[in-house]
N, C-alpha and C. Protein backbone atom coordinates (compact mmCIF):
# COMPACT_ATOMS: atom_id res chain seq x y z
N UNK A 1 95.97 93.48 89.67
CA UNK A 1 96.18 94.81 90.16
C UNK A 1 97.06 95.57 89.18
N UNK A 2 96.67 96.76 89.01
CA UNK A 2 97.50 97.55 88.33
C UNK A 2 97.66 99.32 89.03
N UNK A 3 99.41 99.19 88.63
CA UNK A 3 100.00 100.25 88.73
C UNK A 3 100.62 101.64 88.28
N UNK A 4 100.50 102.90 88.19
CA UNK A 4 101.19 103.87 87.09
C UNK A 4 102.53 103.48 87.24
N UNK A 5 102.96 103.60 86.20
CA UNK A 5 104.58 103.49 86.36
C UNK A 5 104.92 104.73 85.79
N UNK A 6 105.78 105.70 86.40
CA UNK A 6 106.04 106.86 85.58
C UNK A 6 107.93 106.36 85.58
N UNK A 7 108.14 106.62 83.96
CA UNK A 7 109.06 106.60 83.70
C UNK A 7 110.29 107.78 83.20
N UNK A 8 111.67 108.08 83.86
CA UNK A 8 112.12 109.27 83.55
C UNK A 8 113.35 108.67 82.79
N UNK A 9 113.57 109.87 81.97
CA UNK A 9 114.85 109.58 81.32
C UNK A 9 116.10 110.05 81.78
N UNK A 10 117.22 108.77 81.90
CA UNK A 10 117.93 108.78 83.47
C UNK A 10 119.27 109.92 83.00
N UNK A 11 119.88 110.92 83.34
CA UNK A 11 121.18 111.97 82.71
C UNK A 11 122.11 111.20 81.91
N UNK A 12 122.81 110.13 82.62
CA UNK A 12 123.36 109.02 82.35
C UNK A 12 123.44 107.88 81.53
N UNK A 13 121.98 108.14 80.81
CA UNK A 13 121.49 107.02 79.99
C UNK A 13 120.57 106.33 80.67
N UNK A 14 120.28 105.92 79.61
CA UNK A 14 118.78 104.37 79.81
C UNK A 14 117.59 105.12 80.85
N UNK A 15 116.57 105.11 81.46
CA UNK A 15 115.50 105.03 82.70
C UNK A 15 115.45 104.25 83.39
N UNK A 16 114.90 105.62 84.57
CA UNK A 16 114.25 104.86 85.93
C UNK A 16 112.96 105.36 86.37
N UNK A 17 112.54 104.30 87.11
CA UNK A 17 110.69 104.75 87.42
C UNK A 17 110.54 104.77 88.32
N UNK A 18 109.22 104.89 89.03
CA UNK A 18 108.89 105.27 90.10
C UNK A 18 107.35 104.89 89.74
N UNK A 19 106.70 104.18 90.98
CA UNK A 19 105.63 104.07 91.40
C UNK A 19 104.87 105.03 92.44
N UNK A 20 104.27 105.97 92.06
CA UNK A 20 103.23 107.03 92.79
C UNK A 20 102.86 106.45 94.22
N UNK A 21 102.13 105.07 93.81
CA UNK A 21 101.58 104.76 94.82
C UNK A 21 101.91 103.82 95.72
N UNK A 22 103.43 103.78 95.27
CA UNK A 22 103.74 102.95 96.28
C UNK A 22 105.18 103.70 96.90
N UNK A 23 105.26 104.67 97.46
CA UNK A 23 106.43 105.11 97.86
C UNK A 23 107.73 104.24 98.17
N UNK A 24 108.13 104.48 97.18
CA UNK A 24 109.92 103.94 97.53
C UNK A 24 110.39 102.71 96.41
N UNK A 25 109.24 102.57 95.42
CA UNK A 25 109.40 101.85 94.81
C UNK A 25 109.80 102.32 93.55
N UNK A 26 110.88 102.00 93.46
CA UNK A 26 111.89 102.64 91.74
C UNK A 26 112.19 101.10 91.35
N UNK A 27 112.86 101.35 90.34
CA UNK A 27 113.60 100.73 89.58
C UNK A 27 114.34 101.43 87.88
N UNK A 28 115.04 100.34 87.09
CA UNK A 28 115.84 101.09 86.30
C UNK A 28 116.43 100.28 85.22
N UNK A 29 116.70 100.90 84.07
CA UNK A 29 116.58 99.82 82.73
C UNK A 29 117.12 100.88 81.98
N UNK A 30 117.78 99.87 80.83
CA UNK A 30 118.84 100.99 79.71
C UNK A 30 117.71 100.83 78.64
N UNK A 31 116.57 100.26 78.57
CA UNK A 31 115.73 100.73 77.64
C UNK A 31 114.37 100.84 78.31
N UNK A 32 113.06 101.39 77.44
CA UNK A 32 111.22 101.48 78.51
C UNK A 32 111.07 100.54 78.84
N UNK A 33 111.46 99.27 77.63
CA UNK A 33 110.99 97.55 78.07
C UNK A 33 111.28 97.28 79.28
N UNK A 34 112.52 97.09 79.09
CA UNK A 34 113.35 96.93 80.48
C UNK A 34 112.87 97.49 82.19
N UNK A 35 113.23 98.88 81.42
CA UNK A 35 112.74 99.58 82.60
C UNK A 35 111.26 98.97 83.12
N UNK A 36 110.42 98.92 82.36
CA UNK A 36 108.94 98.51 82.66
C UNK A 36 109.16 97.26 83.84
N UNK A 37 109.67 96.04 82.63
CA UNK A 37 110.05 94.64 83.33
C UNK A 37 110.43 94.62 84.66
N UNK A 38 111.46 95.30 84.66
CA UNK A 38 112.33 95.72 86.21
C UNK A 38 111.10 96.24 87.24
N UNK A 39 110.82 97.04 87.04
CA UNK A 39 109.38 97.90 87.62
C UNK A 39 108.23 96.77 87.95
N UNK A 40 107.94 95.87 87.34
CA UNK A 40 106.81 94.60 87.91
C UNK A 40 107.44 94.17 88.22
N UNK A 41 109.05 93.33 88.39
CA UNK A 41 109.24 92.93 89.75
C UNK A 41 109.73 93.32 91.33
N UNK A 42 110.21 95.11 91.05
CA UNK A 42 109.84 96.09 92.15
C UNK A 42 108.82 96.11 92.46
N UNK A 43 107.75 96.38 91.96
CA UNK A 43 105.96 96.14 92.30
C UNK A 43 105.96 94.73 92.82
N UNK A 44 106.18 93.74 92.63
CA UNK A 44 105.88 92.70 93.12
C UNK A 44 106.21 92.42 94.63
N UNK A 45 107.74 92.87 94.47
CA UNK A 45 109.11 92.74 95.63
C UNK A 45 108.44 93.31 96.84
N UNK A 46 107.63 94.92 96.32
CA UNK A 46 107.21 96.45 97.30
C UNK A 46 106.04 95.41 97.84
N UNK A 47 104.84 94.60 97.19
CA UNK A 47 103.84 94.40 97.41
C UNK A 47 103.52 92.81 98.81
N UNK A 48 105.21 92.28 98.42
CA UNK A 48 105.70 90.75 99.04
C UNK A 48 106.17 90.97 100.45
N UNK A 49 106.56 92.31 100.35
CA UNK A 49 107.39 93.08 101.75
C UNK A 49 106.04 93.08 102.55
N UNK A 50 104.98 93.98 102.01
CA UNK A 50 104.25 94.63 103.10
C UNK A 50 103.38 93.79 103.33
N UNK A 51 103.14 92.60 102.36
CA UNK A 51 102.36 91.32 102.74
C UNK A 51 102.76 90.43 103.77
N UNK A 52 104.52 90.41 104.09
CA UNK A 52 105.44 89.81 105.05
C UNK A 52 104.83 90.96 106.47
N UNK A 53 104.75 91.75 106.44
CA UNK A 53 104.59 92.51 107.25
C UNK A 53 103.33 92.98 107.56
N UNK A 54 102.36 92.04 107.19
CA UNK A 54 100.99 92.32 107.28
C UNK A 54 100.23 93.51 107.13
N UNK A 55 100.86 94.20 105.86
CA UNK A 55 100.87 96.03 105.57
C UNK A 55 99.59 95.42 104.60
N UNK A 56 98.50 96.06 104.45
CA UNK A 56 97.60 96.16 103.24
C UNK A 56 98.04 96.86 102.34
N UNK A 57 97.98 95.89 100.82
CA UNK A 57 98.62 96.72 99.48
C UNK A 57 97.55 98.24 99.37
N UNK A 58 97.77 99.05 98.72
CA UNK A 58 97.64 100.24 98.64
C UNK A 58 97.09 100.34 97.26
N UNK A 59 95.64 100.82 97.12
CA UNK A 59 94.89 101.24 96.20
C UNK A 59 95.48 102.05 95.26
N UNK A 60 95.77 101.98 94.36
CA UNK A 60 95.99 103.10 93.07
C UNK A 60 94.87 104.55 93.41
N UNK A 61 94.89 105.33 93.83
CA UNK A 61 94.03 106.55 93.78
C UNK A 61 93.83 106.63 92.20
N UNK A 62 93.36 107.72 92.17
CA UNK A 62 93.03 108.19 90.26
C UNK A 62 94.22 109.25 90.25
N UNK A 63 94.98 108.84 88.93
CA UNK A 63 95.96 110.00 88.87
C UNK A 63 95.96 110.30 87.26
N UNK A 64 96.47 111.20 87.23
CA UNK A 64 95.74 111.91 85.84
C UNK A 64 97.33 112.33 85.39
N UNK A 65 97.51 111.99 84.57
CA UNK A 65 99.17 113.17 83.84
C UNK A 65 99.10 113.60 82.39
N UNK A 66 99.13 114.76 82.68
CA UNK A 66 99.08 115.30 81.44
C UNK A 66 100.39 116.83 81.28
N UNK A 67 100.57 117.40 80.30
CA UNK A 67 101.27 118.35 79.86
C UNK A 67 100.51 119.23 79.17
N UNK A 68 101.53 120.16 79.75
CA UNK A 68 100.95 121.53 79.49
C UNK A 68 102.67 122.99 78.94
N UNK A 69 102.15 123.18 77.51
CA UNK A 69 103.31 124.27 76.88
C UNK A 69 103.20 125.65 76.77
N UNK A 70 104.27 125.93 77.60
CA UNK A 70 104.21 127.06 77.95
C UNK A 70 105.30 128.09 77.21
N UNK A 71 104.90 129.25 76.57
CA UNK A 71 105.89 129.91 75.78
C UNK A 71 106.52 130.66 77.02
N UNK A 72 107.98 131.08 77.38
CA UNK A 72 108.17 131.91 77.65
C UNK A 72 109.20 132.92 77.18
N UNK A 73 109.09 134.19 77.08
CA UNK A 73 110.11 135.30 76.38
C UNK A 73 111.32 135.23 77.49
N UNK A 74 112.37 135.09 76.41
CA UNK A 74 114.07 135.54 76.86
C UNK A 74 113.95 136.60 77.29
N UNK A 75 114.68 136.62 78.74
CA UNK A 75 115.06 137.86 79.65
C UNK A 75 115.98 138.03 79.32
């Protein structure tokens, strides 16, 4: 199974992520590796819970991310 992991860069230093599709599932690392690493065993942890709890894991929908630059003029 695979998951998006979106990763942010934390004010404080290093990142933390977040899984889309699995609400509530973060984690956090002073480097991407890290952060990533940490993040599959939050994914694992999120996926062990709702299996304890007879929750069905949750399909990845299609998610798309992309960017988009936008000029804007000083007021």
């Amino acid at each position: 199974m695979e998951y998006t992991v979106l990763i942010h860069q934390a004010e404080e230093g290093g990142f933390w992520s977040e899984v889309p599709a699995l609400p509530g599932c973060y984690s956090q690392g002073e480097t991407i590796d890290e952060t990533l690493n940490n993040a599959k065993e939050s994914i694992e942890a999120h996926l062990m819970a709702l299996k304890e709890n007879q929750a069905a894991a949750p399909i990845e929908e299609r998610l798309f991310i992309g960017k988009v630059r936008v000029e804007v003029a000083e007021l």
